[in-house]
N, C-alpha and C. Protein backbone atom coordinates (compact mmCIF):
# COMPACT_ATOMS: atom_id res chain seq x y z
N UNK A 1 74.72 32.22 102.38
CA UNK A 1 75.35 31.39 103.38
C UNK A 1 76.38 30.51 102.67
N UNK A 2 77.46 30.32 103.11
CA UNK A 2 78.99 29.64 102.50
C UNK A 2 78.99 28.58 103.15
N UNK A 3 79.16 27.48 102.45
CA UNK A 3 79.54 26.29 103.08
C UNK A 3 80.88 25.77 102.86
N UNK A 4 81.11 25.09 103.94
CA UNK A 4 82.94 24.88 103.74
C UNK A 4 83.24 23.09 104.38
N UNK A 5 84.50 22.15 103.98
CA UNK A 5 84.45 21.14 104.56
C UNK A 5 84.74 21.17 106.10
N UNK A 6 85.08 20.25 106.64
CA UNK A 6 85.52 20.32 108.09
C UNK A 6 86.94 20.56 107.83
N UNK A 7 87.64 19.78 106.93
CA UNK A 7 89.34 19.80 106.69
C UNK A 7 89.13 21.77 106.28
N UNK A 8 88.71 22.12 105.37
CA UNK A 8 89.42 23.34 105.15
C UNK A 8 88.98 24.35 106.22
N UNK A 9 87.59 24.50 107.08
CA UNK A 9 87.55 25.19 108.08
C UNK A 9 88.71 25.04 109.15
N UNK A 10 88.95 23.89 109.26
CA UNK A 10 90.21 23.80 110.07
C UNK A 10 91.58 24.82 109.55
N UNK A 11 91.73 24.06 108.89
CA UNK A 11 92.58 25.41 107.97
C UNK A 11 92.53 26.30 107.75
N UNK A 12 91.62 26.92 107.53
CA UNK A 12 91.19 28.61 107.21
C UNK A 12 90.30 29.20 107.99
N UNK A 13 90.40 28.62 109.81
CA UNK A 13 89.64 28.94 110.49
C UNK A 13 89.71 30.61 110.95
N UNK A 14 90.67 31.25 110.60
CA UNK A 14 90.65 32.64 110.86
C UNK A 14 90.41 33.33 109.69
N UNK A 15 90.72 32.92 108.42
CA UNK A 15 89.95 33.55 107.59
C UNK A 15 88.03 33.57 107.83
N UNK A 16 87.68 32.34 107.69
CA UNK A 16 85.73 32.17 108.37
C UNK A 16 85.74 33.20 109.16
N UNK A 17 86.64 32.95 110.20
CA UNK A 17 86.35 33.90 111.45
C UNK A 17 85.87 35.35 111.57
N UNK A 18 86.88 35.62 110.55
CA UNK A 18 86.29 37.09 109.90
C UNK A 18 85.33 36.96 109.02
N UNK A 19 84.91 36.19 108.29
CA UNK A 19 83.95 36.43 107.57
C UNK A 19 82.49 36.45 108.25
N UNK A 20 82.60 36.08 109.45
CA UNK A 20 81.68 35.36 110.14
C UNK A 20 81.68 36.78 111.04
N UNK A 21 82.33 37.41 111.71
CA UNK A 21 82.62 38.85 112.10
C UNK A 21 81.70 39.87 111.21
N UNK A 22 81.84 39.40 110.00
CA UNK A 22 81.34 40.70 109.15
C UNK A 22 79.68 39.86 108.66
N UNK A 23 79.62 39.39 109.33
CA UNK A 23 77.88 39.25 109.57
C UNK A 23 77.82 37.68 108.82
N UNK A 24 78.60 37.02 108.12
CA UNK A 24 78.40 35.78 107.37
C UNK A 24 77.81 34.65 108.05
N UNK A 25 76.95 34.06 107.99
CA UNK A 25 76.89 32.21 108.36
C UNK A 25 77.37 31.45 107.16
N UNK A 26 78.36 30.52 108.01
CA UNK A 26 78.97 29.13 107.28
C UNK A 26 78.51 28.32 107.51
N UNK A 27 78.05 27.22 107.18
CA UNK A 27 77.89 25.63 107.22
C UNK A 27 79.37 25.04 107.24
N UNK A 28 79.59 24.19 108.13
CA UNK A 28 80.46 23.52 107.82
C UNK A 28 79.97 21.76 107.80
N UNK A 29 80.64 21.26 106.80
CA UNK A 29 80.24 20.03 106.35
C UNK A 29 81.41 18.75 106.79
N UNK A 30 80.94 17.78 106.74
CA UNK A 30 81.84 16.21 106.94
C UNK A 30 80.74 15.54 106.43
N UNK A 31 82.14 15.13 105.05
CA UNK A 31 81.66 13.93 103.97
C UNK A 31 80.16 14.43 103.70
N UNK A 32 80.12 15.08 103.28
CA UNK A 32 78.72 16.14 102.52
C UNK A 32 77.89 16.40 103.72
N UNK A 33 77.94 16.09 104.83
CA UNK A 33 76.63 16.38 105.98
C UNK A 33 76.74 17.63 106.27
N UNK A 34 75.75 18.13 107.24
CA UNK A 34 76.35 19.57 107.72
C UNK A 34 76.40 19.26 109.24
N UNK A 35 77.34 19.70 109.70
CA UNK A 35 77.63 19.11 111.23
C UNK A 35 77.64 20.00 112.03
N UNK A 36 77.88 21.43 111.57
CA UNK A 36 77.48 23.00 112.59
C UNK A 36 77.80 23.79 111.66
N UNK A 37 77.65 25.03 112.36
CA UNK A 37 77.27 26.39 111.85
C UNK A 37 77.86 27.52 112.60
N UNK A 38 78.84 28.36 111.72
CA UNK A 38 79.06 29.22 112.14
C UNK A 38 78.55 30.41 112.21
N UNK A 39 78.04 31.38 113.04
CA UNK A 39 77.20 32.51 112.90
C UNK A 39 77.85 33.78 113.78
N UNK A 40 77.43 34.79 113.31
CA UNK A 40 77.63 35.83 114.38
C UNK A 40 76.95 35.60 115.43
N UNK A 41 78.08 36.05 116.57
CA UNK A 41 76.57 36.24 118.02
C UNK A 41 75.65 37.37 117.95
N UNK A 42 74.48 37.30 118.30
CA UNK A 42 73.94 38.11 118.31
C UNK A 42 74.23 38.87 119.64
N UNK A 43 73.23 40.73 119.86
CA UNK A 43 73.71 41.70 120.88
C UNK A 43 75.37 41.63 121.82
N UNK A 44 76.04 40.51 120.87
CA UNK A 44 77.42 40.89 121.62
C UNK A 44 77.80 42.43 121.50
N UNK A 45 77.69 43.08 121.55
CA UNK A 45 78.01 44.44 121.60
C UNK A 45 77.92 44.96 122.92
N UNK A 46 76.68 44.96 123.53
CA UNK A 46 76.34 45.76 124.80
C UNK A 46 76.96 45.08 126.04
N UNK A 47 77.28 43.59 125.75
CA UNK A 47 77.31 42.93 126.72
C UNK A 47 78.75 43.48 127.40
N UNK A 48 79.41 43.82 127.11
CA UNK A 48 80.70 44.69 128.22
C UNK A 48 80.26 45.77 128.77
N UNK A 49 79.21 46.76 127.98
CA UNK A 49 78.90 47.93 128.59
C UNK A 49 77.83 47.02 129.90
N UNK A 50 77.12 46.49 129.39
CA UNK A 50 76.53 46.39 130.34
C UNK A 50 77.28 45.71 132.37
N UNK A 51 77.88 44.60 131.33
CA UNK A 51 78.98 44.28 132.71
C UNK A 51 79.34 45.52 133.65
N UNK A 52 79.82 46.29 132.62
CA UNK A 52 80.53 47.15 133.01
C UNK A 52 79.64 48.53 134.29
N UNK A 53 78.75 48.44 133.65
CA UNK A 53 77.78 49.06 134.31
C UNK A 53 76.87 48.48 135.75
N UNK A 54 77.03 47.44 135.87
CA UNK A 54 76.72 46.35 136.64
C UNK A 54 77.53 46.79 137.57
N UNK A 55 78.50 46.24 137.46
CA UNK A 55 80.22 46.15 138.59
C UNK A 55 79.88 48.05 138.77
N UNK A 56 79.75 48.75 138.18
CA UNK A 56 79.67 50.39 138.57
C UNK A 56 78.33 50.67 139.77
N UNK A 57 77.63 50.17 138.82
CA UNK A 57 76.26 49.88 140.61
C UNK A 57 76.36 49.08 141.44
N UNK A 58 77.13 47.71 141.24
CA UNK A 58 77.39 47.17 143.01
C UNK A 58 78.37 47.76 143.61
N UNK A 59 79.47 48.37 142.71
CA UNK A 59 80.36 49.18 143.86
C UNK A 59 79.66 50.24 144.35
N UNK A 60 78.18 51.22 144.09
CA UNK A 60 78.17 52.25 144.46
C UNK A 60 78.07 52.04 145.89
N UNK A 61 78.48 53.05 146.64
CA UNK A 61 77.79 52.85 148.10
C UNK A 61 79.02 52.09 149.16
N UNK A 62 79.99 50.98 148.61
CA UNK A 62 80.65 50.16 149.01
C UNK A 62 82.20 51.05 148.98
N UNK A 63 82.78 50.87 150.53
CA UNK A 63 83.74 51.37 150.79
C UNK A 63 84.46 50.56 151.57
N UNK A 64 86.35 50.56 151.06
CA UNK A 64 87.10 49.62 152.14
C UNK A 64 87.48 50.40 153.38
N UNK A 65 86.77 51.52 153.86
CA UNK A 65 87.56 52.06 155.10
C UNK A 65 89.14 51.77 155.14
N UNK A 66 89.66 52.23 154.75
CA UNK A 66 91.09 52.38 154.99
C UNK A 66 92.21 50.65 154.81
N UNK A 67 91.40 50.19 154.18
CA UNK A 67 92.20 48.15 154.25
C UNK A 67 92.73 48.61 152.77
N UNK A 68 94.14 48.08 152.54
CA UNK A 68 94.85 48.07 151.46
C UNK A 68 94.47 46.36 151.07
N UNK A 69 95.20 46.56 149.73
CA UNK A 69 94.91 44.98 149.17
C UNK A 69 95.21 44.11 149.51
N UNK A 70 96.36 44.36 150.15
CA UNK A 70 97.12 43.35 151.10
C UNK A 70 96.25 42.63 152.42
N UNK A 71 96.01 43.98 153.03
CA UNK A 71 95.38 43.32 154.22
C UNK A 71 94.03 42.31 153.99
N UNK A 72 93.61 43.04 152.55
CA UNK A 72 92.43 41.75 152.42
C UNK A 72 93.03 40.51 152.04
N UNK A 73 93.91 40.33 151.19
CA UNK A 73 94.63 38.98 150.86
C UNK A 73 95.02 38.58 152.16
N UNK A 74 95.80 39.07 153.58
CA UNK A 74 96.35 38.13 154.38
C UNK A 74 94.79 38.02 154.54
N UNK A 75 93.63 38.98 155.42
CA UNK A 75 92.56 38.58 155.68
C UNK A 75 91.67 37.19 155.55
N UNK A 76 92.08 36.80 154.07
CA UNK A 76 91.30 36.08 153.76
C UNK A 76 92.08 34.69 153.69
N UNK A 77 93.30 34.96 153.84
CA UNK A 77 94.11 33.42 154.00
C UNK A 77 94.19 32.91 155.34
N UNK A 78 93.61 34.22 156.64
CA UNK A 78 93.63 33.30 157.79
C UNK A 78 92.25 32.63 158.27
């Protein structure tokens, strides 16, 4: 685990960024404390498939009968 100040994380916040991408935790420090932590997220991976899969089963079944996009936009402004 790498620890870094607050001034240079600021500064080299896209370098961490990647490091932190490729599985790293940072400490970041002010005036020697440690004040947070950078980490990978964890299961971020699935989480689009899964969205994605979500929005694919509430549309199943659901049909606009013949309404273009339009008609739902005036639709919904009157």
């Amino acid at each position: 685990m790498g620890q870094v100040g607050a001034y240079e994380a600021k500064t080299h916040l896209p370098q961490l960024l990647e490091k932190v991408a490729s599985g790293e935790r940072i400490t970041i420090t002010k005036h020697g404390r440690s004040v947070a932590v950078l980490q990978p997220v964890e299961g971020r991976s699935g989480v689009v498939s899964d969205i994605i899969r979500e929005l694919k089963e509430f549309r199943r079944g659901k049909r606009l009968d013949g309404l273009t996009i339009r008609e739902m936009i005036e639709e919904g402004r009157s």
